[in-house]
C-alpha atoms as a PDB file:
ATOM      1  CA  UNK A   1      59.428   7.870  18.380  1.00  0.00           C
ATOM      2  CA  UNK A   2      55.976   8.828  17.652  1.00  0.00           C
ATOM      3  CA  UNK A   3      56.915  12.426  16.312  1.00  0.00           C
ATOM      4  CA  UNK A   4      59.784  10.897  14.175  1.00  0.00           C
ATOM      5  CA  UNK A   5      57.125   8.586  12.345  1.00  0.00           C
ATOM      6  CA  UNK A   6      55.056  11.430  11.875  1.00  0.00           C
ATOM      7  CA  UNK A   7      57.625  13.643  10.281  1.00  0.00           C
ATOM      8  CA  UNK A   8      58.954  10.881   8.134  1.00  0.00           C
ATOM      9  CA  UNK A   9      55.320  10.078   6.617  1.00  0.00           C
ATOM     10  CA  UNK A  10      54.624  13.906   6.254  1.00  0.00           C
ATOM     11  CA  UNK A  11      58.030  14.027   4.202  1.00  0.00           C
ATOM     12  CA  UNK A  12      57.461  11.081   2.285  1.00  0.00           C
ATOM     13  CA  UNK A  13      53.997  12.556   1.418  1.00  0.00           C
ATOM     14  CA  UNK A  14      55.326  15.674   0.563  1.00  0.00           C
ATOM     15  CA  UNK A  15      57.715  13.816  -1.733  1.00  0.00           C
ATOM     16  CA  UNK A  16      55.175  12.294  -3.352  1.00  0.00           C
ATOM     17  CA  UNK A  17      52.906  15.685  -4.154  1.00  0.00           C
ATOM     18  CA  UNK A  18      56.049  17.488  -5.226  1.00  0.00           C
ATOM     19  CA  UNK A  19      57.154  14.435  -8.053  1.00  0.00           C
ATOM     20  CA  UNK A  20      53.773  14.217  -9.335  1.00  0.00           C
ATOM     21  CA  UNK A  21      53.504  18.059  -9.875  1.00  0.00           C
ATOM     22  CA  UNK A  22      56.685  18.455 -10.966  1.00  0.00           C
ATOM     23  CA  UNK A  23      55.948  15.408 -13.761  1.00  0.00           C
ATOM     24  CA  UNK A  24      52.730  17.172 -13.916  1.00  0.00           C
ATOM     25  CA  UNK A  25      54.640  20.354 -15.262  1.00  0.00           C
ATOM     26  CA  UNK A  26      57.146  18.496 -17.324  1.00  0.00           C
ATOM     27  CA  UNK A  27      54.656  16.791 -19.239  1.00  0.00           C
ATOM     28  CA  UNK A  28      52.176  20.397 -20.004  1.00  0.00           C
ATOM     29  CA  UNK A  29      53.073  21.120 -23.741  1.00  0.00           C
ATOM     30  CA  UNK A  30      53.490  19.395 -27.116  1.00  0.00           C
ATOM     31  CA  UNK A  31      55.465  16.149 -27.440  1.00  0.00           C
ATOM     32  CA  UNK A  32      56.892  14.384 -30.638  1.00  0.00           C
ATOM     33  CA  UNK A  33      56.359  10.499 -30.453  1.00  0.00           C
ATOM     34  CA  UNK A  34      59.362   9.942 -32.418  1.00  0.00           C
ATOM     35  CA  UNK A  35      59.301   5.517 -32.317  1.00  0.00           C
ATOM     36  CA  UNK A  36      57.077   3.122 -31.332  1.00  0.00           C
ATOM     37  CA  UNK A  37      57.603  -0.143 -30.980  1.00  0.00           C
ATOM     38  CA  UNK A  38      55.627  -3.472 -30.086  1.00  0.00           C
ATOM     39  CA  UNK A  39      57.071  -6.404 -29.296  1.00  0.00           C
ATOM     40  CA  UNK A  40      54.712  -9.640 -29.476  1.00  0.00           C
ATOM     41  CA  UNK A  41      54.908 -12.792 -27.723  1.00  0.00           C
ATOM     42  CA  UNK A  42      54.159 -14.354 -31.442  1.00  0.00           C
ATOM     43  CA  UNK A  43      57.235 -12.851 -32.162  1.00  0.00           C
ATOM     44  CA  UNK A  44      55.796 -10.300 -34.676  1.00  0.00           C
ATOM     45  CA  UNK A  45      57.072  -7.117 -34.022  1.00  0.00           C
ATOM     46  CA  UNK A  46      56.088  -4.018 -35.080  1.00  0.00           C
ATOM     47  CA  UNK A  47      57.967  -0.038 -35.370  1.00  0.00           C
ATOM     48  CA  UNK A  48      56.917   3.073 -36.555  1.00  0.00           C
ATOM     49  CA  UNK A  49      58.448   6.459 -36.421  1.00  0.00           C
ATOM     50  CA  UNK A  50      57.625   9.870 -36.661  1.00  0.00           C
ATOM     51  CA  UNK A  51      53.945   8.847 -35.240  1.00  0.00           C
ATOM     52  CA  UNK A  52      52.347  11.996 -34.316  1.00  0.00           C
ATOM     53  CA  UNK A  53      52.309  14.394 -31.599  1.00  0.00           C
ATOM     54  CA  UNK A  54      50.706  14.724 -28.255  1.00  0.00           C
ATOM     55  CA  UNK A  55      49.991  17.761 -26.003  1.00  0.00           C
ATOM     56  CA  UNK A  56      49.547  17.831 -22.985  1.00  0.00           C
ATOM     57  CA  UNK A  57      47.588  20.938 -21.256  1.00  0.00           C
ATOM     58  CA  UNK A  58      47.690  22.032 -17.155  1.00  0.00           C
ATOM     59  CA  UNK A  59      44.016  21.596 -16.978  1.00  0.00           C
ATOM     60  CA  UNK A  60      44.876  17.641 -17.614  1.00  0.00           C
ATOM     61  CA  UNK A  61      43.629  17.473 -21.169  1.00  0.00           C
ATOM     62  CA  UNK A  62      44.908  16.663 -23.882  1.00  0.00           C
ATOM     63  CA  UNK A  63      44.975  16.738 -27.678  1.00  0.00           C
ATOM     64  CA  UNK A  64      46.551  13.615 -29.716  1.00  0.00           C
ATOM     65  CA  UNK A  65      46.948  13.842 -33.467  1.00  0.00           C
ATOM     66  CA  UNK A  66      48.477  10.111 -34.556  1.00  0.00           C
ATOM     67  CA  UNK A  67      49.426   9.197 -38.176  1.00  0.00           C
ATOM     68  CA  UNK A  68      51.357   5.908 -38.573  1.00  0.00           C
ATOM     69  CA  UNK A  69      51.190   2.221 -40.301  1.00  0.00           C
ATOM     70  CA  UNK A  70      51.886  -0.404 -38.718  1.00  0.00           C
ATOM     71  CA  UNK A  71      52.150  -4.296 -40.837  1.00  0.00           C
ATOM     72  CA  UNK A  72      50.265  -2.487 -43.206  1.00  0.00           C
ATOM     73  CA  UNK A  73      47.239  -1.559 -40.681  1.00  0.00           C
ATOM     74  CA  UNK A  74      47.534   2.375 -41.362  1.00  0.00           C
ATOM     75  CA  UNK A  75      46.212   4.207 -38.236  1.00  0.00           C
ATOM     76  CA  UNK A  76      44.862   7.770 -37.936  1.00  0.00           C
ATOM     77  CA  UNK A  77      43.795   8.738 -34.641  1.00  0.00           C
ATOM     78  CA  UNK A  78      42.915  13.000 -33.897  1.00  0.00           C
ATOM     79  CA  UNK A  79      40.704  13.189 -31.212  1.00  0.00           C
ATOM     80  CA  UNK A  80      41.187  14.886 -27.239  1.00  0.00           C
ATOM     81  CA  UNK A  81      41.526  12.580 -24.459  1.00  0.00           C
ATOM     82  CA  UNK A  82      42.124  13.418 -20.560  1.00  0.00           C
ATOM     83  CA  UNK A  83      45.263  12.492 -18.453  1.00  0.00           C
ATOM     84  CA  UNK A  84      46.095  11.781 -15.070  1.00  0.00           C
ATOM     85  CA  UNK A  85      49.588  11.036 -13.037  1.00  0.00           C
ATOM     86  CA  UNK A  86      49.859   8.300 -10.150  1.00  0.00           C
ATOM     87  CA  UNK A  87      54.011   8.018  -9.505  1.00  0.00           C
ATOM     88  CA  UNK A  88      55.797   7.242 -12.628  1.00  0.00           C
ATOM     89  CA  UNK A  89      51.992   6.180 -14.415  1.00  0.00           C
ATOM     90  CA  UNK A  90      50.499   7.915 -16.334  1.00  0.00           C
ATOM     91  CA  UNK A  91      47.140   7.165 -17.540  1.00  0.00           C
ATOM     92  CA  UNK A  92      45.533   8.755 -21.119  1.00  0.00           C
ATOM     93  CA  UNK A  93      41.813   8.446 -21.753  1.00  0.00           C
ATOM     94  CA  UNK A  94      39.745   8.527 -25.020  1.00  0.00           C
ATOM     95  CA  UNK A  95      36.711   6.822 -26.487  1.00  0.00           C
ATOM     96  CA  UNK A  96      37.872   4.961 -29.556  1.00  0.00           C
ATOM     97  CA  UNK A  97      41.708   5.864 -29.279  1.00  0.00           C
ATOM     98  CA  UNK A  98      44.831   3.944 -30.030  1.00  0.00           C
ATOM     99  CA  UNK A  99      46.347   4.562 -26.887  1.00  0.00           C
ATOM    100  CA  UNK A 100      43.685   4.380 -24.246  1.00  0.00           C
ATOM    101  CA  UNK A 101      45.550   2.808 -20.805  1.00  0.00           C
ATOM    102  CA  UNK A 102      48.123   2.916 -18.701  1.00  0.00           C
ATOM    103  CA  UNK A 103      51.824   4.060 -19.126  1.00  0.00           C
ATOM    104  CA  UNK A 104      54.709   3.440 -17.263  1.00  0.00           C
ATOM    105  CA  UNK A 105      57.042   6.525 -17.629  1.00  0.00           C
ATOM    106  CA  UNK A 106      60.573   4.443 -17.754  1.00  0.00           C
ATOM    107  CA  UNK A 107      62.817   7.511 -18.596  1.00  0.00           C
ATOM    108  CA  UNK A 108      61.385  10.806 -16.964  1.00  0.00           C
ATOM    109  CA  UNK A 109      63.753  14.100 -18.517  1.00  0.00           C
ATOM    110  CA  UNK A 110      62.429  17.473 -19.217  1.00  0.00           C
ATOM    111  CA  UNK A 111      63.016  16.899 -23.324  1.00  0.00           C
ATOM    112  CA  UNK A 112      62.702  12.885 -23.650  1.00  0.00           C
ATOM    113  CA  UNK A 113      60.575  10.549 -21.924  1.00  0.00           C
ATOM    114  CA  UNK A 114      60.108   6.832 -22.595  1.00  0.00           C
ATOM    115  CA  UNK A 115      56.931   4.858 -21.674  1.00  0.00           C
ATOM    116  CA  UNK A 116      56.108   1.395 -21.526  1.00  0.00           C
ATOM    117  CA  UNK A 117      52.876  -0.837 -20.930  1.00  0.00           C
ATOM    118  CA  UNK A 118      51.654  -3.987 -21.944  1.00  0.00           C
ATOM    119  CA  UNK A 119      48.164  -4.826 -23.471  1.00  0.00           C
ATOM    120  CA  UNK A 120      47.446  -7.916 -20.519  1.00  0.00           C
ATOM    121  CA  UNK A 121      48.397 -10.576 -23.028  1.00  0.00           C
ATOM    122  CA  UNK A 122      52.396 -10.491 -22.841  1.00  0.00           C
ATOM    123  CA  UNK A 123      52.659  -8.364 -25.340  1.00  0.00           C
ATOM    124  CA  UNK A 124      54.812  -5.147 -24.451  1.00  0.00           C
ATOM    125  CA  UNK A 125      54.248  -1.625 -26.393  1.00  0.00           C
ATOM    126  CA  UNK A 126      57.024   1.142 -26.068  1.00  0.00           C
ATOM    127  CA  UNK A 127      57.081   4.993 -27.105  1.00  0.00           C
ATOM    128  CA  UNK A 128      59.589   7.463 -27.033  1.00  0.00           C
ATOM    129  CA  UNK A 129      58.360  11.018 -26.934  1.00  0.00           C
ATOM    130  CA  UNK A 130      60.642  14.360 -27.499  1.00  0.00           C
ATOM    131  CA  UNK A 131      59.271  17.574 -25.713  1.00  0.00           C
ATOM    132  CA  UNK A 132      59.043  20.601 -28.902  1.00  0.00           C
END
């Protein structure tokens, strides 16, 4: 019984190493962010499309160059940031940068991913991203 518990945890491990690297690899390369959306618990919700781009590179880096309005805020945001992959969460980090946090990678394919996270007041921020 003891050996079967140890296989099973070494292949669940091993499950685990192999998803994040291969969601490592999908990500590495340049991505559209072709919508996104935020929906408030005020009920004012927001939508932009054709935000930007973001590229992802092996070495977990990153560059993001954002261009979008949203209820008239206009939002410009160019700057490198570093990323790292925990399951299906993926986490992007840059001083000063509109999207700073967490992500929950809802729809994982090699050309289209969807992500989703929430700001910690009910409010719920989606982004759908097409690989180039």
């Amino acid at each position: 019984m003891k050996k079967q518990m140890k296989t099973l945890s070494t292949i669940v491990v091993a499950t685990l190493l192999l998803n994040s690297c291969s969601l490592q690899q999908r990500l590495t390369g340049t991505w559209n962010i072709v919508k996104f959306q935020e929906t408030n618990i005020n009920q004012q919700n927001a939508e932009a499309s054709n935000v930007g781009t973001i590229q992802f590179k092996k070495d977990g880096s990153g560059i993001k160059s954002l261009s979008y309005s949203i209820l008239g805020n206009q939002t410009n945001d160019q700057k490198p940031f570093t990323w790292t992959i925990n399951g299906q969460n993926i986490t992007l980090n840059s001083d000063n940068a509109q999207f700073p946090k967490s992500w929950i990678i809802v729809t994982n394919k090699a050309k289209y991913q969807v992500w989703k996270t929430t700001d910690g007041q009910g409010n719920i921020q989606k982004m759908e991203l097409k690989k180039q």
